[in-house]
Protein backbone atom coordinates (compact mmCIF):
# COMPACT_ATOMS: atom_id res chain seq x y z
CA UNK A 1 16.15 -15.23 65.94
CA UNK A 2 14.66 -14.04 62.58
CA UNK A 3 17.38 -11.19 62.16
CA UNK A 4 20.00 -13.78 61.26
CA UNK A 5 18.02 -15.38 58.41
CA UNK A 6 18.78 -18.87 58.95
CA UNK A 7 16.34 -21.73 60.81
CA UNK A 8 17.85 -23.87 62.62
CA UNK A 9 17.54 -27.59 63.07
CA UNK A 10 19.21 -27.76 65.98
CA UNK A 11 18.11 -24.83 68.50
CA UNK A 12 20.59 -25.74 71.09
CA UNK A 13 23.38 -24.98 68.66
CA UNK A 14 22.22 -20.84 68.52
CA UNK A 15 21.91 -21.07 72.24
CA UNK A 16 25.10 -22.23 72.86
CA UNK A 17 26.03 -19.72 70.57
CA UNK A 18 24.46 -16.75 72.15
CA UNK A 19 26.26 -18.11 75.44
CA UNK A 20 29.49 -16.24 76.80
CA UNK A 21 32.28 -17.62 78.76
CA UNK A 22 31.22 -15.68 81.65
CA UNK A 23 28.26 -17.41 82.51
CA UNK A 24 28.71 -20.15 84.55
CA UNK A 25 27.87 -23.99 84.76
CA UNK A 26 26.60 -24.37 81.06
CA UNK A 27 28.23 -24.75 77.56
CA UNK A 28 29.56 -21.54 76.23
CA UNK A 29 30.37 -20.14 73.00
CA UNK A 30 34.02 -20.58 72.98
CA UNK A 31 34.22 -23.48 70.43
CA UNK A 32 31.83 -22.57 68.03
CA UNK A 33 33.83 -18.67 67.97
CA UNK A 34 37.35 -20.87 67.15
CA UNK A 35 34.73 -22.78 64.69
CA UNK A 36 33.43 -19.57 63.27
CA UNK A 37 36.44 -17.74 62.59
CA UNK A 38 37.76 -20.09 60.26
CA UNK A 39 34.40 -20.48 58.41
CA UNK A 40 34.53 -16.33 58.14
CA UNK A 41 37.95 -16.40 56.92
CA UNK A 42 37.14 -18.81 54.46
CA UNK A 43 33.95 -17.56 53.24
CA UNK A 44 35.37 -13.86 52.95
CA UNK A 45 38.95 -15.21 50.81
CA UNK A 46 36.69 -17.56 48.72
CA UNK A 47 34.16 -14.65 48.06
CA UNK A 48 37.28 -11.82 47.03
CA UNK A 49 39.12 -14.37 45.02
CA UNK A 50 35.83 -14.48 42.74
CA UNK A 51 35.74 -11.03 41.66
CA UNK A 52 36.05 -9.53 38.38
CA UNK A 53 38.56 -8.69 37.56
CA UNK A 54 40.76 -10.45 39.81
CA UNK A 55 42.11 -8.86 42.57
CA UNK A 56 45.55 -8.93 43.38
CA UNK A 57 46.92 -10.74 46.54
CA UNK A 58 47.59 -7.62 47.94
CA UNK A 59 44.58 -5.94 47.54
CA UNK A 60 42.10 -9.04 48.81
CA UNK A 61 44.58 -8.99 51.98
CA UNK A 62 43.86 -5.36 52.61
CA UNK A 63 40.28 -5.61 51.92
CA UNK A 64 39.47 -8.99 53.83
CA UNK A 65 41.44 -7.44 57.09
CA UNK A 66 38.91 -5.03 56.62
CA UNK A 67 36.01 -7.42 56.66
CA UNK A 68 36.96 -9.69 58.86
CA UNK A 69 37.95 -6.51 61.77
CA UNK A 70 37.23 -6.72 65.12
CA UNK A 71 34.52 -3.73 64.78
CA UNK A 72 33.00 -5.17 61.65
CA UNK A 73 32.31 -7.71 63.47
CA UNK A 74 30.81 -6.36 66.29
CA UNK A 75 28.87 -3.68 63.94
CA UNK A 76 27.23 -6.55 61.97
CA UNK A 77 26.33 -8.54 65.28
CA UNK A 78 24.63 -5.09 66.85
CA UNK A 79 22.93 -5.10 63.81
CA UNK A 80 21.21 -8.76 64.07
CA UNK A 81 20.38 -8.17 67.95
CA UNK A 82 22.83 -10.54 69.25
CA UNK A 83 23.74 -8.81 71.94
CA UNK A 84 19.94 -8.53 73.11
CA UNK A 85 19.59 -12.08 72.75
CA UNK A 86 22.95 -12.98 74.53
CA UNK A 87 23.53 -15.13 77.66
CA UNK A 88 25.82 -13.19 80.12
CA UNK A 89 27.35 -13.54 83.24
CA UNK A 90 26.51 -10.61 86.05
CA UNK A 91 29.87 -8.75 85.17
CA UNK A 92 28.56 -8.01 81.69
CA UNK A 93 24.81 -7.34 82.16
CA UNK A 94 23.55 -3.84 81.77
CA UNK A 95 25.95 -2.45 80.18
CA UNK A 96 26.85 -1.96 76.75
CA UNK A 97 29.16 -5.05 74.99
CA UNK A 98 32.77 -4.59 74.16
CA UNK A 99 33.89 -4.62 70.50
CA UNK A 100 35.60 -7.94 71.40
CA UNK A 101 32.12 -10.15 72.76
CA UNK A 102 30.08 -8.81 70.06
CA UNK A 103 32.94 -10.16 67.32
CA UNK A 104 32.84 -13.83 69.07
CA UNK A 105 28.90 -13.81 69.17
CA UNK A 106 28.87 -13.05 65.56
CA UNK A 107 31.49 -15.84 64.85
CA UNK A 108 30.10 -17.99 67.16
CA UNK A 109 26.75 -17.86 65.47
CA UNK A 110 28.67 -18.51 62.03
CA UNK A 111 29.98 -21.40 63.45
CA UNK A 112 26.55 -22.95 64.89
CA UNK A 113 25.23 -22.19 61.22
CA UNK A 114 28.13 -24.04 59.85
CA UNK A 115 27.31 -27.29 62.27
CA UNK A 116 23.51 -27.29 61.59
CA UNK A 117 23.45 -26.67 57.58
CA UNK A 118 27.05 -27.16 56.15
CA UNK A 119 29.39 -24.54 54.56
CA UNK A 120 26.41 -22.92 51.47
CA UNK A 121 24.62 -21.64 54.75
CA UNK A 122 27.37 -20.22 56.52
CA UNK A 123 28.41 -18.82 53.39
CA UNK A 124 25.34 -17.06 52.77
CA UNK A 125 25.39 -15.80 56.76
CA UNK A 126 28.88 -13.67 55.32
CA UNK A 127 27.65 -12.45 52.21
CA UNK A 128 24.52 -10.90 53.58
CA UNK A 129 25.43 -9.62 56.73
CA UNK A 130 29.21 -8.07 55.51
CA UNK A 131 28.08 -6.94 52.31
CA UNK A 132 28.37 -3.74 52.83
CA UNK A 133 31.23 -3.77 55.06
CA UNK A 134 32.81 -5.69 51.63
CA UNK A 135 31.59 -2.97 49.32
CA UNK A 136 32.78 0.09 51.81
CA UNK A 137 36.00 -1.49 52.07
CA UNK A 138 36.62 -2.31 48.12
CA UNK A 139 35.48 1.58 47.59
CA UNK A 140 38.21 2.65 50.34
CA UNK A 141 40.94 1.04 48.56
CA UNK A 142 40.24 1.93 45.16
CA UNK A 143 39.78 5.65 46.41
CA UNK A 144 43.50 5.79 48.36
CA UNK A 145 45.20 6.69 44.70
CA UNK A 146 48.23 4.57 45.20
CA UNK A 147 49.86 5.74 41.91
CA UNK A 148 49.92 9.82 43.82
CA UNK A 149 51.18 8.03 46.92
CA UNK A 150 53.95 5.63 45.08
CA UNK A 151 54.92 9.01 43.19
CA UNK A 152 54.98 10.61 46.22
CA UNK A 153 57.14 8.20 47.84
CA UNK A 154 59.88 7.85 44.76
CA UNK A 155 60.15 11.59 44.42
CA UNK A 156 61.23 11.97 48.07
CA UNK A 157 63.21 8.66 48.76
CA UNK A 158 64.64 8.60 45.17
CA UNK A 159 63.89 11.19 42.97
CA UNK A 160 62.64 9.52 40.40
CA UNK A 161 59.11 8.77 39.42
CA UNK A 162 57.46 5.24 38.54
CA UNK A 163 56.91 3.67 35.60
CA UNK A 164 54.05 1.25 34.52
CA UNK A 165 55.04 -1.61 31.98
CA UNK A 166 52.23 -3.67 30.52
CA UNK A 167 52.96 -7.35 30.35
CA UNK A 168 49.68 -8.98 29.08
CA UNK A 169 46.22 -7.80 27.38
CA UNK A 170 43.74 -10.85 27.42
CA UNK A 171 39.96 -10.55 25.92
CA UNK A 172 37.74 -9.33 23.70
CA UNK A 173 37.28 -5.84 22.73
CA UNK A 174 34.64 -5.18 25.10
CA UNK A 175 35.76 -7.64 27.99
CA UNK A 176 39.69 -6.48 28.37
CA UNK A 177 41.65 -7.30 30.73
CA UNK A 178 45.02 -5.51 31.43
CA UNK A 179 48.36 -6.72 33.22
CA UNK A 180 50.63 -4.31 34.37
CA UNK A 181 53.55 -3.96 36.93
CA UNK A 182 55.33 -0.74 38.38
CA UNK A 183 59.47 0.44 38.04
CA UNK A 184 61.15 2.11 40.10
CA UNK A 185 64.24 2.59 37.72
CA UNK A 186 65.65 -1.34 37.70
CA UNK A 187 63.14 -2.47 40.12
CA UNK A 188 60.27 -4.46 38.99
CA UNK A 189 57.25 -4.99 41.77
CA UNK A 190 54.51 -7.64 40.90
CA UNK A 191 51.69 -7.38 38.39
CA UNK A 192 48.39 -6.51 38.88
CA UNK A 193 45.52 -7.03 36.56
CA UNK A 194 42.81 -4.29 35.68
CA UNK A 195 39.56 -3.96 33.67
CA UNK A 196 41.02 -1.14 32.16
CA UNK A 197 44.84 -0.14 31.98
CA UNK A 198 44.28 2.98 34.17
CA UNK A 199 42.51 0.58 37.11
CA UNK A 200 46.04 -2.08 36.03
CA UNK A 201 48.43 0.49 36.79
CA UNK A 202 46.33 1.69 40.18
CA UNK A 203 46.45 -2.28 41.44
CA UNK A 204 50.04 -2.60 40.50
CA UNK A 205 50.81 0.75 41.78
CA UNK A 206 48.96 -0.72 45.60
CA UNK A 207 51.32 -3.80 44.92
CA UNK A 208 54.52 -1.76 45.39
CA UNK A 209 53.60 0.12 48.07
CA UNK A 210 53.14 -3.21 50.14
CA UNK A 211 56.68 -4.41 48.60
CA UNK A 212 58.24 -1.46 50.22
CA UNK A 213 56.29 -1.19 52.85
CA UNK A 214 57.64 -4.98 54.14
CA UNK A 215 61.13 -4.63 52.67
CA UNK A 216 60.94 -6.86 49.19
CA UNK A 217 60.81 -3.52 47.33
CA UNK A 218 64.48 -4.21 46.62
CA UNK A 219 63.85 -7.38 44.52
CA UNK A 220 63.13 -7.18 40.99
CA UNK A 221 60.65 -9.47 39.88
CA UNK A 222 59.46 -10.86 36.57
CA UNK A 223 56.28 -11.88 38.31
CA UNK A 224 52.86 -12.38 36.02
């Protein structure tokens, strides 16, 4: 299939790939899915843990649930044609595919890539195929304001508002980067780095909302 960009050496290993569970008497696409997931996962992590500036733990969580979703998934496989070129058994033909087939075919095909060429293949698969589904989902989370909604939230639980502390400036003049963390009175919540002290105080202000949101918000930390 042209539409996924890559030629295999090994045209069994797309078949298989483009083979559900429901047909019967042949070799289906369950291992190369379980294959394909983790090759995703990895791909996606390695990819947000390269951007400048560095995103915070937090915010690559956030945005790689985002890109690695059930109906990003199946959005990006629609896209390629896989479910045209699919194998199916009777009980899926002719009608459209759930959210949950198209996701598998799409890691499924990630994970015949990764058995004919190696990992720099498979990695290229992800970056062109979710690269906007990346770049939708980074926009998203910058765009939520977490410093309105952490002000928000301390005004009505504890009226009091939050305070940003900056812990670190590294760089030149022109190539800053800015560490910051958010207080809630004695509470300390871990630091975030920024391009800019404004962006610092947004990531660190997205890094205490998930503290709170699981509980920890109630343990100071000195965290850098």
């Amino acid at each position: 299939m042209e539409s996924i960009g890559y030629e295999f050496r090994d045209p069994s290993l797309l078949a298989q790939a483009l083979t559900h569970a429901s047909v019967q008497g042949g070799r289906d696409n369950e291992r190369l899915e379980f294959l394909g997931d983790a090759a995703l996962n990895l791909a996606t992590t390695e990819q947000l843990f390269a951007r400048e500036p560095a995103l915070s733990e937090g915010a690559m969580t956030e945005i790689k649930a985002a890109v690695v979703s059930r109906r990003a998934l199946a959005e990006s496989a629609r896209e390629l044609g896989l479910d045209a070129g699919a194998a199916l058994g009777k009980g899926l033909q002719g009608r459209a595919l759930p959210v949950s087939v198209l996701a598998n075919l799409y890691e499924a095909v990630l994970g015949a890539i990764y058995i004919d060429g190696g990992f720099e293949p498979a990695r290229a698969f992800v970056q062109r195929t979710l690269a906007t589904t990346l770049a939708d989902a980074e926009r998203e989370l910058a765009s939520a304001n977490p410093k309105q909604r952490l002000q928000h939230l301390a005004q009505a639980r504890w009226a009091t508002l939050p305070d940003y502390e900056l812990l670190e400036t590294r760089g030149e003049a022109h190539a800053r980067a800015f560490l910051v963390r958010a207080k809630l009175g004695e509470r300390a919540f871990p630091s975030a780095w920024g391009r800019t002290r404004k962006e610092a105080e947004r990531w660190a202000a997205h890094e205490a909302l998930l503290a709170l949101a699981d509980g920890s918000g109630d343990m100071a930390t000195n965290e850098a």
